[in-house]
Protein backbone atom coordinates (compact mmCIF):
# COMPACT_ATOMS: atom_id res chain seq x y z
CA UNK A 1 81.16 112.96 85.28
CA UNK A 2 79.24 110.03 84.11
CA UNK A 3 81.89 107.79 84.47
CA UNK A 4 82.97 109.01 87.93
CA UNK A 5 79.39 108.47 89.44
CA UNK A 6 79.29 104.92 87.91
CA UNK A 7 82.72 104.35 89.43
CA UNK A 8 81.28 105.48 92.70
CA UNK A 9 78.32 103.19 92.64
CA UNK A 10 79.64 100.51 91.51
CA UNK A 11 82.90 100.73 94.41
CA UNK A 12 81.83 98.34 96.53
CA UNK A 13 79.70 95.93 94.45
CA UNK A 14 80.76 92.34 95.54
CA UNK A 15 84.02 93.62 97.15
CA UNK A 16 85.02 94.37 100.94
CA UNK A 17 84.59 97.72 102.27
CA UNK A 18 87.76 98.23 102.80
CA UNK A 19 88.03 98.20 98.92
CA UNK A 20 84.30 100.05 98.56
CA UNK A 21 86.06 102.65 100.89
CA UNK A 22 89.34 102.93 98.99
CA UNK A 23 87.45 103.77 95.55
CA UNK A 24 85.06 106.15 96.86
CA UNK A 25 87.78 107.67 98.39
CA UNK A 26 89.74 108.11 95.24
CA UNK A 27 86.93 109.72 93.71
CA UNK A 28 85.96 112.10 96.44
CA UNK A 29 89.28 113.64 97.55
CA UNK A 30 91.29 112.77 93.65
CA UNK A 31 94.60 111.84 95.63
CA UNK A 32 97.03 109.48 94.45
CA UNK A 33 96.19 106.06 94.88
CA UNK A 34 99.11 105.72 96.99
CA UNK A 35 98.22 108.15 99.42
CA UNK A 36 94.84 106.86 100.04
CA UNK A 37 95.82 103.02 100.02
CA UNK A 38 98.10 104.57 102.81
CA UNK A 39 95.83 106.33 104.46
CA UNK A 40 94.58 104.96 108.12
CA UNK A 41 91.51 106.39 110.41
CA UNK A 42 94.19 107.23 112.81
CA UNK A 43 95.35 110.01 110.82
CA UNK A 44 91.29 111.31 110.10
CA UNK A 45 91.33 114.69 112.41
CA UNK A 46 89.26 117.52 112.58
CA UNK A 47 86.85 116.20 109.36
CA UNK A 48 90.19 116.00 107.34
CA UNK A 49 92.60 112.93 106.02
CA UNK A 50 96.26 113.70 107.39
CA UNK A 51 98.81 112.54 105.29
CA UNK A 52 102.41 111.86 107.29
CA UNK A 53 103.74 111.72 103.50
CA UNK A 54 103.23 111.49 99.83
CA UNK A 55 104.68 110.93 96.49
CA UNK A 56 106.56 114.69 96.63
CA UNK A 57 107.59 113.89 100.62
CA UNK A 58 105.51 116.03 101.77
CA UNK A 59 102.77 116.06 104.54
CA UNK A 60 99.34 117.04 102.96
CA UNK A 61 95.89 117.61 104.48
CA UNK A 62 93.37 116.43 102.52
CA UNK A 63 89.93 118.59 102.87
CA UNK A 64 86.42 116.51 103.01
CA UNK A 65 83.11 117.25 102.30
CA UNK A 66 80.54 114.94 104.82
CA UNK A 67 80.51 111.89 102.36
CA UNK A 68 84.56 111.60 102.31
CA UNK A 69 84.00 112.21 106.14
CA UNK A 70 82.21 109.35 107.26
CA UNK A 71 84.38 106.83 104.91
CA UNK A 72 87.49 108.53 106.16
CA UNK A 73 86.89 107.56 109.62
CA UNK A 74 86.49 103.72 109.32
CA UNK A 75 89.35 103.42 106.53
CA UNK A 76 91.88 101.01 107.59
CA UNK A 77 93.71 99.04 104.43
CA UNK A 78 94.78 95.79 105.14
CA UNK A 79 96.05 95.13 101.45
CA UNK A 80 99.00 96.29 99.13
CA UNK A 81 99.51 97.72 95.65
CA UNK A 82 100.04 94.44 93.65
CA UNK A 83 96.03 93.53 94.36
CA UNK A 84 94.87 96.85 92.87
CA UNK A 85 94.86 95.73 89.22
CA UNK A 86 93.07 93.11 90.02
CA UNK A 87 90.47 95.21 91.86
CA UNK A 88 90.39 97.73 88.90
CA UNK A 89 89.97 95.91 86.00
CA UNK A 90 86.39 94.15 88.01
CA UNK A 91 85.76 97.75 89.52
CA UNK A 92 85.52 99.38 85.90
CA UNK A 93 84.22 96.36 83.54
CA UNK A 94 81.57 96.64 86.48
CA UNK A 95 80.93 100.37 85.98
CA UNK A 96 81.05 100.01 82.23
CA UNK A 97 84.33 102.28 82.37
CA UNK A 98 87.17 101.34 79.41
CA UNK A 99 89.93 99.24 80.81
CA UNK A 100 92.33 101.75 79.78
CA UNK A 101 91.22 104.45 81.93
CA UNK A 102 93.78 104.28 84.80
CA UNK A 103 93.21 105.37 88.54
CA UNK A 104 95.27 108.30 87.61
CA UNK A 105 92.70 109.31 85.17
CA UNK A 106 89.98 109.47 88.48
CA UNK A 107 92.71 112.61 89.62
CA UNK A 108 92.45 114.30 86.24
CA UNK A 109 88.71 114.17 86.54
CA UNK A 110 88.67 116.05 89.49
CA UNK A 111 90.75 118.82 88.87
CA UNK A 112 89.20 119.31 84.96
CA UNK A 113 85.78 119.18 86.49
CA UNK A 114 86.41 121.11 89.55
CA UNK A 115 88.40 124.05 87.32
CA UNK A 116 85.81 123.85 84.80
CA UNK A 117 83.23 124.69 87.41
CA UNK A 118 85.24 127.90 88.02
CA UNK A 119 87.13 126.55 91.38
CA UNK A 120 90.61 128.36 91.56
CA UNK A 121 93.58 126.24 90.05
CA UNK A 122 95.67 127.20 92.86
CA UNK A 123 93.52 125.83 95.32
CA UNK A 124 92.65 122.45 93.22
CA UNK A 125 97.36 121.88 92.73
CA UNK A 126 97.09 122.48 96.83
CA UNK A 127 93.99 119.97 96.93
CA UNK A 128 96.45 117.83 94.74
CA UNK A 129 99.23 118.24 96.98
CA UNK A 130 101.28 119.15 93.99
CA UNK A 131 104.69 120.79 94.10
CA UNK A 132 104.89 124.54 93.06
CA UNK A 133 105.45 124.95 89.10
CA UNK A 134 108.73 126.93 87.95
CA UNK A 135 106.03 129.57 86.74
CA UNK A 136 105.73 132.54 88.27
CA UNK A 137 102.94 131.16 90.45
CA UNK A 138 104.81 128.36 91.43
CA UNK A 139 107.72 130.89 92.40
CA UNK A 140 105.07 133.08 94.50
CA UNK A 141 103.62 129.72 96.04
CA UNK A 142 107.04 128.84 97.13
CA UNK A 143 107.30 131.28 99.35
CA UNK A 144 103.08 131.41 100.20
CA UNK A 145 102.86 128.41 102.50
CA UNK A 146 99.01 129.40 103.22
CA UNK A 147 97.01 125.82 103.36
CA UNK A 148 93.74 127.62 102.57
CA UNK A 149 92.11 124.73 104.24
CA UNK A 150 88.71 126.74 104.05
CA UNK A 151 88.42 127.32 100.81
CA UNK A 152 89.60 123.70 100.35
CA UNK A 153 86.89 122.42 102.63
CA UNK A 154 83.90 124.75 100.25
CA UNK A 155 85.66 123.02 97.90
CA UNK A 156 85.27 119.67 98.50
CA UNK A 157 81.71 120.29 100.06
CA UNK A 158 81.62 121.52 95.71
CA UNK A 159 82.88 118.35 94.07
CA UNK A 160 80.51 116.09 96.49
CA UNK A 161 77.60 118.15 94.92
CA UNK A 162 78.42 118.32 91.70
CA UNK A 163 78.77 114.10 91.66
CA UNK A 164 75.79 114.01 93.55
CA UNK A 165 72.86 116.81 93.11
């Protein structure tokens, strides 16, 4: 959690907002860096991110607590994937983070923590917007299409204290 808080504050040190945004944002909703580089304040309704599309072509509404809220509505990325390394390797030397943690490794963090708080697993894969398992929960998800958007919300109101109280 240490880690994630010093990526947090350290976001937007000596960078544009649009970047400050995109790394805050990362941390506070743990999407794919894809989907939030993607991501335009057009598509921020009713307090949430919509996503037209993601890596498993699917649409996905991503659930914010107030901090993700008020970035989400001025996000508007003007850049492209090939600048991110370059933005990541000064975003975590800054932050004291070890170069070989990958953005990925920001998505892990938030489902371990958020599971190890006692958050249920099915709701963190649907915060993920990951595809149902062959388990048999992935099987019963298939055909439960429930978004659960309110327990996602309580969720993400969760996360945003746990990195910040």
């Amino acid at each position: 959690m240490r880690q994630l808080r010093a990526l947090y504050n350290t976001a937007g040190y000596r960078e544009s907002f649009e970047w400050e945004t995109y790394g805050r944002l990362l941390i506070l909703t743990g999407q794919r860096h894809g989907d939030v580089m993607n991501f335009h304040m057009e598509r921020f309704k009713d307090g949430d991110m919509h996503l037209p599309t993601s890596k498993n072509g699917t649409p996905h509404i991503v659930a914010l607590g107030p901090r993700g809220q008020s970035l989400a509505q001025f996000a508007c990325f003007g850049f492209n994937m090939a600048t991110t390394a370059h933005y990541k390797r000064r975003w975590f030397r800054r932050a004291g983070v070890p170069l070989s943690y990958r953005l990925h490794d920001i998505r892990r963090s938030f489902a371990t923590h958020l599971a190890e708080a006692g958050e249920d697993e099915a709701d963190i894969d649907r915060m993920l917007n990951h595809c149902a398992s062959q388990t048999a929960r992935g099987v019963a998800r298939t055909y439960n299409r429930a978004r659960r958007l309110s327990q996602r919300r309580e969720i993400a109101h969760q996360w945003e204290r746990m990195l910040f109280d």
